[in-house]
C-alpha atoms as a PDB file:
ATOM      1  CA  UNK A   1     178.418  51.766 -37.679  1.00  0.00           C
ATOM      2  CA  UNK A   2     176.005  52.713 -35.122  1.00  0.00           C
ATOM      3  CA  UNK A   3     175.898  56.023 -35.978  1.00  0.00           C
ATOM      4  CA  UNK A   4     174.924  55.067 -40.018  1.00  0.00           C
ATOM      5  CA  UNK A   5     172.372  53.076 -38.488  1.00  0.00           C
ATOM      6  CA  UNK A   6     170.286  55.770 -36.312  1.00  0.00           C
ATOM      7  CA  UNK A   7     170.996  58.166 -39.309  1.00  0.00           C
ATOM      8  CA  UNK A   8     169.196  55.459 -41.740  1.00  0.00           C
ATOM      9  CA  UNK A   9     166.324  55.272 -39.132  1.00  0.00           C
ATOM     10  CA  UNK A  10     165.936  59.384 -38.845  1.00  0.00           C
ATOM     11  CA  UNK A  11     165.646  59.557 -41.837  1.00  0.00           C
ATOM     12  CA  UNK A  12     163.527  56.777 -43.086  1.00  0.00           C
ATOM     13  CA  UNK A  13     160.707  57.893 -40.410  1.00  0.00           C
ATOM     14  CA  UNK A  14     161.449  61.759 -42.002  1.00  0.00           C
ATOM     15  CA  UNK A  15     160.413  60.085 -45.146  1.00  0.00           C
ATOM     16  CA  UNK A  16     157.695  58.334 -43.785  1.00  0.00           C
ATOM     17  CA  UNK A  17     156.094  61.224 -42.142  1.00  0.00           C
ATOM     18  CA  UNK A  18     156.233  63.118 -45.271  1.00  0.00           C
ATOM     19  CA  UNK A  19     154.697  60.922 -47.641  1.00  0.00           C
ATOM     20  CA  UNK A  20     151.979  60.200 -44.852  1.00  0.00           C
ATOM     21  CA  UNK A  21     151.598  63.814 -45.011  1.00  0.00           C
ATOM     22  CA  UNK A  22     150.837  64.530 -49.161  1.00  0.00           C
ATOM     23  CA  UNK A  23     148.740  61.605 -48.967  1.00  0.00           C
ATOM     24  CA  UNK A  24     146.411  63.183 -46.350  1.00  0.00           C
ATOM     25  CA  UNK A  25     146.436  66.489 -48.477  1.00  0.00           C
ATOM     26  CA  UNK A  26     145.675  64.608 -51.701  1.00  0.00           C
ATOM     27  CA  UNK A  27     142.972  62.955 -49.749  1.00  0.00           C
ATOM     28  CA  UNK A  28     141.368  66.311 -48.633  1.00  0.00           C
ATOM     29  CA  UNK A  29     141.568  68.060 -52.325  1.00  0.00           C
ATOM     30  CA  UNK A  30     140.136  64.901 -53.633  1.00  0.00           C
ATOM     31  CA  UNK A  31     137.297  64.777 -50.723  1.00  0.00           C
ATOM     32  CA  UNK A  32     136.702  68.574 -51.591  1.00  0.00           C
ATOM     33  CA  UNK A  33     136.235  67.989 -55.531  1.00  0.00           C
ATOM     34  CA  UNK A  34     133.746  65.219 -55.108  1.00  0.00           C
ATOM     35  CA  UNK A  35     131.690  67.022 -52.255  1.00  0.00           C
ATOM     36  CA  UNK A  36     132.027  70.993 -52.488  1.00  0.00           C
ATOM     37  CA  UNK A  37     128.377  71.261 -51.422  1.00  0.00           C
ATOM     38  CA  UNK A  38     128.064  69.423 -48.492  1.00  0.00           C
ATOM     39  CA  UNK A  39     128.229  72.000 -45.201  1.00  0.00           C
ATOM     40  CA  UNK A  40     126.642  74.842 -43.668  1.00  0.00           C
ATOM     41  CA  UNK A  41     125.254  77.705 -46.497  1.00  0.00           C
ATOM     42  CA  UNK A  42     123.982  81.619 -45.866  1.00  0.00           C
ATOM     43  CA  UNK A  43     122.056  82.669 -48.617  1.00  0.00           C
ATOM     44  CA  UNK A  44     119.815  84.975 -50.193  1.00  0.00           C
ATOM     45  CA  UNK A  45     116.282  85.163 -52.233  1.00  0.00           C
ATOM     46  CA  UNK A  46     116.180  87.764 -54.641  1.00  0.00           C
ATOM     47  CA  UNK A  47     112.679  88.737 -56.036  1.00  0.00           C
ATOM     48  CA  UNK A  48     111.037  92.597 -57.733  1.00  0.00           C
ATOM     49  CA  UNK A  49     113.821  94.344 -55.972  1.00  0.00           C
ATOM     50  CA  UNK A  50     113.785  92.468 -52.346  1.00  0.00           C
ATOM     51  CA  UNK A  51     115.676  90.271 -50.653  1.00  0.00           C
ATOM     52  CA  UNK A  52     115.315  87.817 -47.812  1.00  0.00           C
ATOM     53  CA  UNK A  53     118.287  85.790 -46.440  1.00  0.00           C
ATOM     54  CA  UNK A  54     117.984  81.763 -45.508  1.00  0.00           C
ATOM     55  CA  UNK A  55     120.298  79.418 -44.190  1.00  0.00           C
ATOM     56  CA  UNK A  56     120.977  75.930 -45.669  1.00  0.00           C
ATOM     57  CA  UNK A  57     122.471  72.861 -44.679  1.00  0.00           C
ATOM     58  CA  UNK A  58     123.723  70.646 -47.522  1.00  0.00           C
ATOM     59  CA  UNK A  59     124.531  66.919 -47.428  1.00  0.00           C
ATOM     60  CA  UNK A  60     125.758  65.254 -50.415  1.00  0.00           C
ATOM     61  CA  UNK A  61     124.738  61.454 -50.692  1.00  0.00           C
ATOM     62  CA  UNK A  62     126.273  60.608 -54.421  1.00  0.00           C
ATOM     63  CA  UNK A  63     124.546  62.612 -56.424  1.00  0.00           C
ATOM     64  CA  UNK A  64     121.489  63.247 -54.147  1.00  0.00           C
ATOM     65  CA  UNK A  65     120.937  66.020 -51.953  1.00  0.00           C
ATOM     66  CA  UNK A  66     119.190  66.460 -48.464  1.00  0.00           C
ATOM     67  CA  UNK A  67     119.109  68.863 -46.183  1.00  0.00           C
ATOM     68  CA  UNK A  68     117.620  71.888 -44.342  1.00  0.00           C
ATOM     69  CA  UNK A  69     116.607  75.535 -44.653  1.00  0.00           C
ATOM     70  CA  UNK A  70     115.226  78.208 -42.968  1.00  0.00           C
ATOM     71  CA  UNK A  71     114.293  81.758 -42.960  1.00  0.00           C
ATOM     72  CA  UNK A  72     112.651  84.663 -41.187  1.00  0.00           C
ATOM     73  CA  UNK A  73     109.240  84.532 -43.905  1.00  0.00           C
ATOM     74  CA  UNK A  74     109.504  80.811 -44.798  1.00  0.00           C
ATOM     75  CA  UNK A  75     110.351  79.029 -40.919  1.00  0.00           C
ATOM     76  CA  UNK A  76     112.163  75.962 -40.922  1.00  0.00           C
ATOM     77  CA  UNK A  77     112.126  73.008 -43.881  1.00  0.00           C
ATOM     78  CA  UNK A  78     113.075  70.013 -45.362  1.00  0.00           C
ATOM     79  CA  UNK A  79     114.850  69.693 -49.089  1.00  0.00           C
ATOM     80  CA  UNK A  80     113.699  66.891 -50.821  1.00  0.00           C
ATOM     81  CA  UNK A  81     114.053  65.757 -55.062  1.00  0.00           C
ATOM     82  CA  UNK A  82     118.011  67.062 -54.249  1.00  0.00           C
ATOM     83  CA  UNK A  83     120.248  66.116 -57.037  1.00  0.00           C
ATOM     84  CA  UNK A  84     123.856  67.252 -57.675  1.00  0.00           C
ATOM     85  CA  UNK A  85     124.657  66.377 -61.536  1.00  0.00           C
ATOM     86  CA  UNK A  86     127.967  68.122 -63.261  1.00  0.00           C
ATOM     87  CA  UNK A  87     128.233  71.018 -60.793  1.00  0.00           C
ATOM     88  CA  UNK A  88     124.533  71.528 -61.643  1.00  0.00           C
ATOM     89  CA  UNK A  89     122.178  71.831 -58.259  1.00  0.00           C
ATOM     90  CA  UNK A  90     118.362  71.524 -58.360  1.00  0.00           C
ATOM     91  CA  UNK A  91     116.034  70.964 -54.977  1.00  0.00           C
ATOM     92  CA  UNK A  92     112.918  71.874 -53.650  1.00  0.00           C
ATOM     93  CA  UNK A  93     112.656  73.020 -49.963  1.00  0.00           C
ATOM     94  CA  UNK A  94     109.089  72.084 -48.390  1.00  0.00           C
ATOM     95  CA  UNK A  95     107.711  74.328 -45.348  1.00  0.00           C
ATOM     96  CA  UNK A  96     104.977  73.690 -42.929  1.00  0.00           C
ATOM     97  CA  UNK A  97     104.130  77.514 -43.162  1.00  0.00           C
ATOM     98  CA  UNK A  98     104.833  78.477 -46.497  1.00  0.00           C
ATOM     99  CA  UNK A  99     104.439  77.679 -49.943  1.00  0.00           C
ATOM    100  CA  UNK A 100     107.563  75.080 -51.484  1.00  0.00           C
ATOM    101  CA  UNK A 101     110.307  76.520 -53.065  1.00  0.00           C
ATOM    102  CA  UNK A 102     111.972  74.936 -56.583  1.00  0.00           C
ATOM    103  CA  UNK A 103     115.089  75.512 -56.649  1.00  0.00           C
ATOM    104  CA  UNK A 104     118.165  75.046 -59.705  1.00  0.00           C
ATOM    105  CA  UNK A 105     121.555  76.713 -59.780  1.00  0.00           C
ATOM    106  CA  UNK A 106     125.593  75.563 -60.011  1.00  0.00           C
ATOM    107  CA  UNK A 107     128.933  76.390 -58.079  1.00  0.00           C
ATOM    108  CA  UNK A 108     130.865  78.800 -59.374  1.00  0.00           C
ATOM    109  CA  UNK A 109     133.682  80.312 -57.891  1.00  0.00           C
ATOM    110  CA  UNK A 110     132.926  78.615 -54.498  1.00  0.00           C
ATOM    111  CA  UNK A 111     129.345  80.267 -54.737  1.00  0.00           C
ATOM    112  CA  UNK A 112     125.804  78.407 -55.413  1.00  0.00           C
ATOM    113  CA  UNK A 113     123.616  80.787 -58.027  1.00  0.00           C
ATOM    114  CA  UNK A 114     120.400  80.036 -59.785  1.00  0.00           C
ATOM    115  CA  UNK A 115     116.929  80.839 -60.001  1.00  0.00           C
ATOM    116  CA  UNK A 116     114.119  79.730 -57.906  1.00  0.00           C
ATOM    117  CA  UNK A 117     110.088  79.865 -58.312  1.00  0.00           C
ATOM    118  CA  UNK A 118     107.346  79.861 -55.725  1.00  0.00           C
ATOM    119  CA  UNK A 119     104.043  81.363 -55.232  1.00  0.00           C
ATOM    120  CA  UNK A 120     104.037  82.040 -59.204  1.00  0.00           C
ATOM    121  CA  UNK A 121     106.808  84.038 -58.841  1.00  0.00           C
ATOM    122  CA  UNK A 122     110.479  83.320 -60.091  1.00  0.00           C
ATOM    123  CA  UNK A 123     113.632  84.996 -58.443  1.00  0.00           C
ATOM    124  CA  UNK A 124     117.684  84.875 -58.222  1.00  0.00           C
ATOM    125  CA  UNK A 125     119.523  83.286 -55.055  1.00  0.00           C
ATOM    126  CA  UNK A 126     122.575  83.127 -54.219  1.00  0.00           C
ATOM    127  CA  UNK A 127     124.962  81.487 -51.228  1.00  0.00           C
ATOM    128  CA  UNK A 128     128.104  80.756 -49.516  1.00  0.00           C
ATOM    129  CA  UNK A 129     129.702  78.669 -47.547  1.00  0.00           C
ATOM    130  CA  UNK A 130     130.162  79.340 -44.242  1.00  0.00           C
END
């Protein structure tokens, strides 16, 4: 009878373990789908043929966006007017030394694309996660 009774226990804390387990995966896929963007980005500006790599950092709040950039031509700055809207992405990075930068684009493919303008010029970016 003993025996029956440590075997019940094994294996009631086996099944514990494992449903405490797909919970915490369902947990991270579903954390993942409603924040993809949030996190540390390396990018690029793409403009007549040149390009100039930036970093981002990327905090979703709902569906509004802060964070930070930087680059060897722009220095550090600020994003502000973020908003995240149906895998759609649009910002504006402001810089102490340099002109602001409007920013759109989506996720694809775990990659953030779009366009950008500044100065009265438009260009491509494009980043990844890190």
């Amino acid at each position: 009878m003993r025996l029956n009774n440590l075997v019940y226990v094994v294996c009631a804390a086996i099944a514990v373990s494992l449903i405490a387990g797909v919970c915490s995966v369902a947990t991270s896929a579903r954390t993942y789908k409603s924040d993809p963007i949030s996190g540390e980005w390396t990018a690029t500006f793409e403009v007549s043929g040149y390009s100039a790599p930036f970093s981002m950092k990327l905090k979703l709040d709902g569906d509004k966006v802060v964070g930070t950039a930087e680059s060897d031509h722009t220095g550090p700055g600020t994003l502000s007017k973020g908003l995240w809207k149906g895998r759609k992405l649009s910002f504006t990075l402001d810089f102490a030394a340099h002109e602001s930068i409007a920013v759109t684009g989506e996720l694809k493919n775990g990659k953030l694309a779009g366009e950008f303008h500044t100065e009265g010029m438009s260009g491509k970016w494009e980043a990844k996660k890190k």
